[in-house]
C-alpha atoms as a PDB file:
ATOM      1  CA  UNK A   1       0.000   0.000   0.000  1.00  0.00           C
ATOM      2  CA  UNK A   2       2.688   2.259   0.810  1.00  0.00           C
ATOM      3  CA  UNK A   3       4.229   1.648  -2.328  1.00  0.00           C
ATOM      4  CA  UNK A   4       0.749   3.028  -4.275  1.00  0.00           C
ATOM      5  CA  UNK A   5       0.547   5.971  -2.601  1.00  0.00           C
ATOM      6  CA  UNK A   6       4.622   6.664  -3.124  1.00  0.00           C
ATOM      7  CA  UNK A   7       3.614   5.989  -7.060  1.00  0.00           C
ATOM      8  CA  UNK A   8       0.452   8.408  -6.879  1.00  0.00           C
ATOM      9  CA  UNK A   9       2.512  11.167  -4.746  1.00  0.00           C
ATOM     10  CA  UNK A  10       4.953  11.228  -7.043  1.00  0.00           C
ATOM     11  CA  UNK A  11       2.593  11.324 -10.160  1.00  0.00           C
ATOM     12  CA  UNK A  12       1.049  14.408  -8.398  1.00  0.00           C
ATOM     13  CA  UNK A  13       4.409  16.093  -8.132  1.00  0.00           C
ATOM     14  CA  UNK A  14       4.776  15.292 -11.985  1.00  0.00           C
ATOM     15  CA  UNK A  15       1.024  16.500 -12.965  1.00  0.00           C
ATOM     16  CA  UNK A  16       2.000  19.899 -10.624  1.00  0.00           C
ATOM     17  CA  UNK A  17       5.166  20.682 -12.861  1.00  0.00           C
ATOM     18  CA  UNK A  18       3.986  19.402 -16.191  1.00  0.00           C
ATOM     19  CA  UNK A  19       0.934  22.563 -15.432  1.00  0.00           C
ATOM     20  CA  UNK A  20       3.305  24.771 -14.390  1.00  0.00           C
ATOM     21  CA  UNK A  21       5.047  24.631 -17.153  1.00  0.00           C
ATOM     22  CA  UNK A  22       4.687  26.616 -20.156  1.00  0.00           C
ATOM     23  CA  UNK A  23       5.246  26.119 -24.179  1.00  0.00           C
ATOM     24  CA  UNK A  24       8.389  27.214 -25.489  1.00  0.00           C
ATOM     25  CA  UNK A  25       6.977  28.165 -28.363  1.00  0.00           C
ATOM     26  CA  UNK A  26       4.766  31.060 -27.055  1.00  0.00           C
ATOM     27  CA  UNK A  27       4.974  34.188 -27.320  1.00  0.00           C
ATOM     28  CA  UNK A  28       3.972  37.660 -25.283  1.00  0.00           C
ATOM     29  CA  UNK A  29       4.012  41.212 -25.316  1.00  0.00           C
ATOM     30  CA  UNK A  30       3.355  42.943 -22.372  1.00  0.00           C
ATOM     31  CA  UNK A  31       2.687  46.341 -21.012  1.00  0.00           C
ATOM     32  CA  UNK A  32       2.612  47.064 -17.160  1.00  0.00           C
ATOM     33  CA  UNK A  33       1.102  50.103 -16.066  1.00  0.00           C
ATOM     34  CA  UNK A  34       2.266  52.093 -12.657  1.00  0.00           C
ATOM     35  CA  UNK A  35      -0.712  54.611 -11.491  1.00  0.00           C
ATOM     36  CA  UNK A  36       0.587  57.164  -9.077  1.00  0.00           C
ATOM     37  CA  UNK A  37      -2.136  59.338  -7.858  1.00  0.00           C
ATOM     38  CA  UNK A  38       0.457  61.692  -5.736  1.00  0.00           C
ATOM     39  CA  UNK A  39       3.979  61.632  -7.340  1.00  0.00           C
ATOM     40  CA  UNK A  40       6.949  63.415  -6.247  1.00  0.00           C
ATOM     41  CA  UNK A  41       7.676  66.826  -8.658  1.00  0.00           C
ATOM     42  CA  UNK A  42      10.002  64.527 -10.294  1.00  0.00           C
ATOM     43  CA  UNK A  43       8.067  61.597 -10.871  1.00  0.00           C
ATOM     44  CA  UNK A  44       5.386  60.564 -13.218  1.00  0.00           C
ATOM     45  CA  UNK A  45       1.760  59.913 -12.180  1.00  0.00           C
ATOM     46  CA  UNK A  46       1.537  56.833 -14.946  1.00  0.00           C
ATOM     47  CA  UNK A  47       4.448  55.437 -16.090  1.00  0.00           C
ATOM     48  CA  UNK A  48       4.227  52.490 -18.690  1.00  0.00           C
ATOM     49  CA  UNK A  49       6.839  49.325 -19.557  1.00  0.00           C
ATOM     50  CA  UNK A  50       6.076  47.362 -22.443  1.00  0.00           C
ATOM     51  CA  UNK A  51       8.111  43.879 -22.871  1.00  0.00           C
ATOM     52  CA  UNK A  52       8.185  41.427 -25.458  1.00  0.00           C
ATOM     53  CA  UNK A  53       8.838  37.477 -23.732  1.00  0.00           C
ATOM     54  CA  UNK A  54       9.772  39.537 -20.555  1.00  0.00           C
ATOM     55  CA  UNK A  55      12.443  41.617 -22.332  1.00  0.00           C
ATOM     56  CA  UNK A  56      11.831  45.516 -22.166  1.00  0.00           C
ATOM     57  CA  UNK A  57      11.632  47.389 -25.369  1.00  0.00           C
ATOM     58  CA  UNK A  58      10.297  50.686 -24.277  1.00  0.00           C
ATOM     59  CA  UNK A  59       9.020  52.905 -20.743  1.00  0.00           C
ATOM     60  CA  UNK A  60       6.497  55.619 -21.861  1.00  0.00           C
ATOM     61  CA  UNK A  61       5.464  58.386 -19.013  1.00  0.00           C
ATOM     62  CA  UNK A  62       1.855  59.062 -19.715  1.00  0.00           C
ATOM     63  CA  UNK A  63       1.250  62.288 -18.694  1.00  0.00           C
ATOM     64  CA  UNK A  64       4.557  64.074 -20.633  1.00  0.00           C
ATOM     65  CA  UNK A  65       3.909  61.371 -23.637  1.00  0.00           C
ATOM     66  CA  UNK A  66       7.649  61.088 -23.583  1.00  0.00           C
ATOM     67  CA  UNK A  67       9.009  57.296 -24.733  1.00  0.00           C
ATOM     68  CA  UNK A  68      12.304  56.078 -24.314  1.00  0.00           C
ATOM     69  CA  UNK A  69      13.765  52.917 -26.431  1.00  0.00           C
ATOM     70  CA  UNK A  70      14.842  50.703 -23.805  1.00  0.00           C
ATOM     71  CA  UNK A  71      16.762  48.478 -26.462  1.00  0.00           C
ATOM     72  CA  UNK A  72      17.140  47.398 -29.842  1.00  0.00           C
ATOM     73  CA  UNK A  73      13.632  45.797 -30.080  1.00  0.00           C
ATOM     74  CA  UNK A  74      12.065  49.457 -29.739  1.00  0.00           C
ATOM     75  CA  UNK A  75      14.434  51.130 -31.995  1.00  0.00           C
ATOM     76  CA  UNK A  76      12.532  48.369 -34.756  1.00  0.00           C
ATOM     77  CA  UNK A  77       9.542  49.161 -34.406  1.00  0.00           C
ATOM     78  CA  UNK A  78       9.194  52.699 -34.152  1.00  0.00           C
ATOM     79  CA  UNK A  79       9.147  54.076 -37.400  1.00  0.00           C
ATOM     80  CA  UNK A  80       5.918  51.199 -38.108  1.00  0.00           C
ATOM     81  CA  UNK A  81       2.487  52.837 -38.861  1.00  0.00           C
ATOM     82  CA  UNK A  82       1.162  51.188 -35.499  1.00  0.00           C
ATOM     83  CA  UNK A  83       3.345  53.026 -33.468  1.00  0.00           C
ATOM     84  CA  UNK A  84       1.441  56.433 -32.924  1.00  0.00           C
ATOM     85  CA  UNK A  85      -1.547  54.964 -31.968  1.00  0.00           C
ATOM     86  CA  UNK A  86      -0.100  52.219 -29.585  1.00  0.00           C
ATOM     87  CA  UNK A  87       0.947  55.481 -27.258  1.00  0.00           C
ATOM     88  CA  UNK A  88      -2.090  57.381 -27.812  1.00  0.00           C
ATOM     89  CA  UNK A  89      -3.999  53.952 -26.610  1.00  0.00           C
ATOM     90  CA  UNK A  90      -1.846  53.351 -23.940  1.00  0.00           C
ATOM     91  CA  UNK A  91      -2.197  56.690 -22.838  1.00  0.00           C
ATOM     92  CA  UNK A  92      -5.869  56.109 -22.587  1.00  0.00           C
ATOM     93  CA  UNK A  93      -5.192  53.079 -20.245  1.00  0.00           C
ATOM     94  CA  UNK A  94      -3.345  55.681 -17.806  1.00  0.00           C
ATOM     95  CA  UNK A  95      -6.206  57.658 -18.008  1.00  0.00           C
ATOM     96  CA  UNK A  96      -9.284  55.240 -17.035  1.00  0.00           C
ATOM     97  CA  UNK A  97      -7.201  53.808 -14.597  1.00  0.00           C
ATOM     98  CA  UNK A  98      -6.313  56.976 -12.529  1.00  0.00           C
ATOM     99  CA  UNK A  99     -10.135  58.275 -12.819  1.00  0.00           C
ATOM    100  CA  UNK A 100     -11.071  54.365 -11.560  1.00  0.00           C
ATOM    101  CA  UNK A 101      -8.316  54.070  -8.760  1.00  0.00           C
ATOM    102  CA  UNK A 102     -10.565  56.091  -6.132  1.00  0.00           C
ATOM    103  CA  UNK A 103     -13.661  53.828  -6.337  1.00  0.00           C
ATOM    104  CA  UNK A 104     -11.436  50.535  -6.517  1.00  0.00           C
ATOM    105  CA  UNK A 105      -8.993  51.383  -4.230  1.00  0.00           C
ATOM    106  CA  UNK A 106     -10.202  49.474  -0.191  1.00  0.00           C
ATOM    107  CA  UNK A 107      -9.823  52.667   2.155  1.00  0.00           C
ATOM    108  CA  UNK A 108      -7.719  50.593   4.744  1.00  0.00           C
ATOM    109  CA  UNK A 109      -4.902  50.828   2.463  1.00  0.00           C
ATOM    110  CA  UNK A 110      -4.971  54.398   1.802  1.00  0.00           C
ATOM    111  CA  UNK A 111      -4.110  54.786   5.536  1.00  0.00           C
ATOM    112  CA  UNK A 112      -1.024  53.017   4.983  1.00  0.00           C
ATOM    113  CA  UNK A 113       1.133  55.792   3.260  1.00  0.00           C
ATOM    114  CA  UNK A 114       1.955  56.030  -0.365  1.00  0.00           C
ATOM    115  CA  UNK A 115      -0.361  53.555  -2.837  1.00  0.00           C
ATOM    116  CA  UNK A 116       0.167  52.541  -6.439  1.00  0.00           C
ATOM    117  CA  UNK A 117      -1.842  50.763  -8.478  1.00  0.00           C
ATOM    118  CA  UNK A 118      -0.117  47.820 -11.009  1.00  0.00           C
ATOM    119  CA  UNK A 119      -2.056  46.531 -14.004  1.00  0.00           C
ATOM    120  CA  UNK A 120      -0.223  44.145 -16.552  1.00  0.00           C
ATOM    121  CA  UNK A 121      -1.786  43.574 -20.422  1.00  0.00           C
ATOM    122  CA  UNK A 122      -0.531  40.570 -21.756  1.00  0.00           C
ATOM    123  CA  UNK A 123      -1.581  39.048 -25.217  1.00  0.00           C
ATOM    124  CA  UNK A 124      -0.004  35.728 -26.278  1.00  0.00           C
ATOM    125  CA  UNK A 125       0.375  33.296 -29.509  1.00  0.00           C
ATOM    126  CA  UNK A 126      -0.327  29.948 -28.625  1.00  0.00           C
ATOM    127  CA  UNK A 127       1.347  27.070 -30.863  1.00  0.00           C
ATOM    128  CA  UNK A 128      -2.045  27.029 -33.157  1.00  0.00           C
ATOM    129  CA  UNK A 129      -1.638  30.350 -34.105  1.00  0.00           C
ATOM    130  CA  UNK A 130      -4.604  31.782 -31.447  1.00  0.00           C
ATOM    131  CA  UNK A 131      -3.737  35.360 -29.786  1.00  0.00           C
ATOM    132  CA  UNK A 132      -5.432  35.319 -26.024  1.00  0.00           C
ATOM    133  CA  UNK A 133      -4.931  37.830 -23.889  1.00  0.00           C
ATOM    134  CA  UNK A 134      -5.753  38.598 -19.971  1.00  0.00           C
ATOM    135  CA  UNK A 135      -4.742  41.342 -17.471  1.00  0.00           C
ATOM    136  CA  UNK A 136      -3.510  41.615 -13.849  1.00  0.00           C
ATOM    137  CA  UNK A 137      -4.362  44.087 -11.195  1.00  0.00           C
ATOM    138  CA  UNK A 138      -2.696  44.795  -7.822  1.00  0.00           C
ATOM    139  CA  UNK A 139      -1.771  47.484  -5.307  1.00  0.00           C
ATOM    140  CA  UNK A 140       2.345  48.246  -3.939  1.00  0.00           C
ATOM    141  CA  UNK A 141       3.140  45.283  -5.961  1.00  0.00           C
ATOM    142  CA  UNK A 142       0.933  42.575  -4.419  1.00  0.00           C
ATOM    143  CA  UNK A 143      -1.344  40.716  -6.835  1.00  0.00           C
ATOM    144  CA  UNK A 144      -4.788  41.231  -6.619  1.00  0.00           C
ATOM    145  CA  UNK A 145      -7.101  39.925  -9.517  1.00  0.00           C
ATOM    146  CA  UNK A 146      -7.080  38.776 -12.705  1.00  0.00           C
ATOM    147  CA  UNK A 147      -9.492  39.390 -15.682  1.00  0.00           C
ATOM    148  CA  UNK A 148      -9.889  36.989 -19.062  1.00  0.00           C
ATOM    149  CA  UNK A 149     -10.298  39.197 -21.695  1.00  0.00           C
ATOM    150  CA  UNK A 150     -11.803  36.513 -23.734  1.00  0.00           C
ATOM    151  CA  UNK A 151     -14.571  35.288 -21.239  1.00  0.00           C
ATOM    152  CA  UNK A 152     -14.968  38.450 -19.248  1.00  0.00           C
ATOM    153  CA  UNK A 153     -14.115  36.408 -16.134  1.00  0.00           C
ATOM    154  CA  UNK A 154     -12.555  38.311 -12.955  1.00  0.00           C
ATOM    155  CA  UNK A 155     -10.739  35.996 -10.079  1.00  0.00           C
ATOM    156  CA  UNK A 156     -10.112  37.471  -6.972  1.00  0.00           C
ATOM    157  CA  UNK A 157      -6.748  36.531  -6.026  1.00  0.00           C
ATOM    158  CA  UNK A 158      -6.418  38.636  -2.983  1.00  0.00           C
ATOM    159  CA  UNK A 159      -8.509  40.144  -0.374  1.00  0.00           C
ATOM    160  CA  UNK A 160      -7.695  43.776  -1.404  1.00  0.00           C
ATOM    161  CA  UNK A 161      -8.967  43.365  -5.222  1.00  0.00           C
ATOM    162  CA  UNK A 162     -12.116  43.076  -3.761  1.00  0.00           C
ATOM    163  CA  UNK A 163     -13.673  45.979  -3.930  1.00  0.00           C
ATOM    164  CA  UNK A 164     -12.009  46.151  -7.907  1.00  0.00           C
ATOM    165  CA  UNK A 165     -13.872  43.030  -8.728  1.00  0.00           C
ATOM    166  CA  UNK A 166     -16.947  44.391  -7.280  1.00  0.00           C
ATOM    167  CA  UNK A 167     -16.973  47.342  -9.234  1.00  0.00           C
ATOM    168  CA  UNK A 168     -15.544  46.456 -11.895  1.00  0.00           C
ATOM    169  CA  UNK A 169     -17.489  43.080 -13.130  1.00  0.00           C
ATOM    170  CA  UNK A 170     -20.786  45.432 -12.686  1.00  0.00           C
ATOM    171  CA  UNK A 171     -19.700  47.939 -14.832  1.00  0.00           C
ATOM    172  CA  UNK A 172     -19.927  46.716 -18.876  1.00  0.00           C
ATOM    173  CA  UNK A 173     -18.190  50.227 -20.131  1.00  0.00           C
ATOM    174  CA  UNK A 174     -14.496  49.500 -18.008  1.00  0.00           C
ATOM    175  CA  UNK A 175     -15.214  45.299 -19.195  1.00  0.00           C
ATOM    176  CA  UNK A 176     -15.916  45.967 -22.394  1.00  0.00           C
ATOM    177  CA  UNK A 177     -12.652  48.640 -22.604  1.00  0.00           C
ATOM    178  CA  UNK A 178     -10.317  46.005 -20.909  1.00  0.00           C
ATOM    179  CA  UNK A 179     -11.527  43.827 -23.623  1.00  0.00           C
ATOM    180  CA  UNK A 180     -11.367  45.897 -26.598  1.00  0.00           C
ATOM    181  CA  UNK A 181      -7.516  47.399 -25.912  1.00  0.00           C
ATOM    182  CA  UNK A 182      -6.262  43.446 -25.057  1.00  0.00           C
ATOM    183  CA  UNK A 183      -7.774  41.537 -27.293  1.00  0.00           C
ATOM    184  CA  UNK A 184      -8.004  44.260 -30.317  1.00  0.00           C
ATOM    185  CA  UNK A 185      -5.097  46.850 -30.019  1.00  0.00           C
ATOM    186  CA  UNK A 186      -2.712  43.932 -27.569  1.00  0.00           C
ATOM    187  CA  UNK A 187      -3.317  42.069 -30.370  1.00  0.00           C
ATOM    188  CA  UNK A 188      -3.114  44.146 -33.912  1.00  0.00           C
ATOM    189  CA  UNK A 189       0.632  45.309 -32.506  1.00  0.00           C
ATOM    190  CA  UNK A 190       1.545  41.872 -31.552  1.00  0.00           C
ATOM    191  CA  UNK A 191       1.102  40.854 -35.279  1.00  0.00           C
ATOM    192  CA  UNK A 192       2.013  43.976 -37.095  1.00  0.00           C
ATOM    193  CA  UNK A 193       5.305  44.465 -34.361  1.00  0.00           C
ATOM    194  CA  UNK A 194       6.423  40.567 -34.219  1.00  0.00           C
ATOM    195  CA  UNK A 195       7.864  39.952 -37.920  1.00  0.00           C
ATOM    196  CA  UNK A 196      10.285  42.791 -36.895  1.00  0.00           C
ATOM    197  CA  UNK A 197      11.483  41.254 -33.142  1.00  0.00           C
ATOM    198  CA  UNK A 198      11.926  37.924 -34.089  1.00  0.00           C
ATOM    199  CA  UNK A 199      14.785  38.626 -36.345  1.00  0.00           C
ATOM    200  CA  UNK A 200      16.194  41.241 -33.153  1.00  0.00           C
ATOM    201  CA  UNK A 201      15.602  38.162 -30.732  1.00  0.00           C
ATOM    202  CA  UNK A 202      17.453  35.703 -32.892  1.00  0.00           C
ATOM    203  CA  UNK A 203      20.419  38.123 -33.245  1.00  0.00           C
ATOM    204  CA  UNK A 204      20.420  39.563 -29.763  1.00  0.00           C
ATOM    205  CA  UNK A 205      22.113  37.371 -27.021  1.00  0.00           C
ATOM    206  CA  UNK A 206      21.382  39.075 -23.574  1.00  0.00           C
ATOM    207  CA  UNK A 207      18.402  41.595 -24.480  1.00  0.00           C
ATOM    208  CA  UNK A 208      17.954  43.634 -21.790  1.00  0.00           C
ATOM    209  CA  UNK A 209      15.291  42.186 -19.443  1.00  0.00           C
ATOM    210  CA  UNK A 210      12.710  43.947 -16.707  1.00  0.00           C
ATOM    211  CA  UNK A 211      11.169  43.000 -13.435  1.00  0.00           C
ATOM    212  CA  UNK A 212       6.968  43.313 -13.442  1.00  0.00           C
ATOM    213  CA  UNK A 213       5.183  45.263 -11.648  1.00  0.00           C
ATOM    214  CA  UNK A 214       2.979  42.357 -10.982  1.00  0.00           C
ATOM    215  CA  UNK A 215       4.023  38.492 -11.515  1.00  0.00           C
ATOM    216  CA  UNK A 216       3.063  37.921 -14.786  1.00  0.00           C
ATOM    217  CA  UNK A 217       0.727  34.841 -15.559  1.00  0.00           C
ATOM    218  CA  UNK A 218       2.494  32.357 -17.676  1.00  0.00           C
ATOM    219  CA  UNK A 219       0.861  31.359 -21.224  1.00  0.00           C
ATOM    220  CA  UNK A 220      -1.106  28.376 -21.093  1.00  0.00           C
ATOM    221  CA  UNK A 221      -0.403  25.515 -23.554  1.00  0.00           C
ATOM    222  CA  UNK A 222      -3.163  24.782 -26.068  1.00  0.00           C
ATOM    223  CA  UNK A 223      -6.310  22.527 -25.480  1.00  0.00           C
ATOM    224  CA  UNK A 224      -4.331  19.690 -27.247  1.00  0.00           C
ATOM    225  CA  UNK A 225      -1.497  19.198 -25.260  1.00  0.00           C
ATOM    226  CA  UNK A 226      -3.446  19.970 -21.750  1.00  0.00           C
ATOM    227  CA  UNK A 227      -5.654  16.783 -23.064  1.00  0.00           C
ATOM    228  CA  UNK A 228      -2.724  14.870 -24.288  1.00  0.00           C
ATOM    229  CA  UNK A 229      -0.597  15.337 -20.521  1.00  0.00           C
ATOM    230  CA  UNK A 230      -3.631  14.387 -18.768  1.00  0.00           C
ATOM    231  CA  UNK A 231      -4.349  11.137 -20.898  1.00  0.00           C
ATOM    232  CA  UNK A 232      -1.030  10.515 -20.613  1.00  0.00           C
ATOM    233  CA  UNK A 233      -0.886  10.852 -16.428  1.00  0.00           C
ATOM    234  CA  UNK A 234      -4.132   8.587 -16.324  1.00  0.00           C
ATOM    235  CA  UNK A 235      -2.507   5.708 -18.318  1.00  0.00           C
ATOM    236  CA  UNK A 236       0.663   5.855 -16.768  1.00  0.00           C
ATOM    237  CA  UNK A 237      -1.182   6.173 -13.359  1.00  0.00           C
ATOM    238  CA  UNK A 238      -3.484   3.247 -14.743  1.00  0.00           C
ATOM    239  CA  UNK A 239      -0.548   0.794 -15.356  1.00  0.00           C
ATOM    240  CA  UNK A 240       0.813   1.240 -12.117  1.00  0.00           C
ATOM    241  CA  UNK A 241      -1.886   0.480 -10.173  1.00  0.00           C
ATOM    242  CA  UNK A 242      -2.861  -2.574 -12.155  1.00  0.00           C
ATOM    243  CA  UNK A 243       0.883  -3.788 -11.256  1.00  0.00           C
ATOM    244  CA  UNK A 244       0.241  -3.238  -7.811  1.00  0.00           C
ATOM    245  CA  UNK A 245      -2.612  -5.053  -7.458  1.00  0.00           C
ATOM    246  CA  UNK A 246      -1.047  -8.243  -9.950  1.00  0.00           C
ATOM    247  CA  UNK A 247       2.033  -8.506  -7.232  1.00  0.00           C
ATOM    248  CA  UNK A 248      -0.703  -8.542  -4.290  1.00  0.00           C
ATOM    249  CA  UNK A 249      -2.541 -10.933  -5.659  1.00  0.00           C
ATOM    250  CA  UNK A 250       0.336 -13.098  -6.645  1.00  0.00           C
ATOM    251  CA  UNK A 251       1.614 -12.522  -3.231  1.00  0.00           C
ATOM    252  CA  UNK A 252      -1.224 -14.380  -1.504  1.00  0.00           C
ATOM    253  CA  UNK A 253      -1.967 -16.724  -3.919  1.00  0.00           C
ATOM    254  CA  UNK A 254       1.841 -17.713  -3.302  1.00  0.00           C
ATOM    255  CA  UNK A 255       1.311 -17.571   0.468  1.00  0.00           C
ATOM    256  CA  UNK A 256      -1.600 -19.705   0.364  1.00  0.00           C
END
């Protein structure tokens, strides 16, 4: 018996790092958004860092509209037709955010000293050629909720994205907005951008990479190969309990 559950525990181990895992094949670009309602003088009230596969390409401050190339992977796309209007959206991300922070924000924390608020757009290619997308919310760096731009599902992760669930699933103008910029904008620049990156990522060795603001969410694998890892678990887990049982049985048959 003890020899079972040592097979199943360690089958469980296996199952927890096989769905931990992601495909290497996948792809993301990023943006991570830093809300500041009271900034130093010298400090911006929204700053923005955009990363493609966690590597930093550019850090826009929202409210001077100043950009800075934060490595060769900006410097490529810049001069592309969808660069104007990827800072004029992301602008507009700065914006609802800020006006929303008030009436999201739990008032325990704001008697804690200084508060930001984090939000990370992420849209991904999955190895069948589908774009998804999602986004992450959380306050001094601690993650607080998560929204699927593609079912309009919110998950409270912590306690203190609460109150931003509450108001935020009732309220179809901010869900329908979230949507629209992830899975429409997110998603136009990650196609018109990515033809010029890849040939920067195959040529760059040590691109310069930048901590989130909140933990990113890794890209799930594809329908098919979640339901070919789990078949594959259940047979193996299958067979070994079969063999368990055979010895036991041959055992006592032996003993008696």
């Amino acid at each position: 018996m003890g020899g079972s559950k040592g097979s199943l525990g360690f089958l469980g181990l296996v199952l927890i790092v096989l769905f931990s895992g992601t495909s290497s094949d996948a792809h993301s670009l990023s943006y991570n958004f830093t809300i500041d309602p009271q900034p130093r003088p010298d400090q911006p009230w929204c700053e923005v860092q955009g990363e493609v596969d966690q590597k930093v390409f550019l850090s826009y401050d929202c409210g001077r509209a100043k950009i800075k190339y934060m490595s060769p992977l900006g410097e490529e796309v810049k001069s592309t037709n969808a660069w104007e209007t990827q800072t004029d959206t992301l602008r507009d991300i700065g914006d609802l955010l800020k006006e929303q922070m008030p009436d999201v924000t739990p008032e325990r924390l704001i008697d804690k000293g200084p508060l930001t608020l984090q939000a990370r757009m992420t849209c991904w290619c999955e190895d069948n050629g589908h774009i998804s997308a999602s986004w992450q919310f959380g306050f001094n760096g601690q993650l607080c909720l998560l929204f699927d731009s593609e079912n309009g599902h919110w998950t409270e992760v912590h306690s203190k994205g609460r109150q931003m669930k509450e108001k935020w699933e009732n309220d179809r103008a901010v869900c329908n907005f979230f949507k629209k910029v992830s899975m429409g904008d997110c998603r136009r620049w990650y196609q018109n951008f990515w033809l010029h990156w890849e040939k920067v990522l195959q040529t760059t060795a040590s691109p310069t990479t930048g901590a989130s603001t909140v933990q990113p969410t890794a890209p799930a694998m594809n329908h098919s190969t979640w339901i070919a890892i789990v078949l594959t678990i259940f047979i193996i887990i299958g067979i070994i309990i079969a063999c368990i049982h055979y010895k036991k049985r041959r055992r006592s048959s032996q003993e008696a």
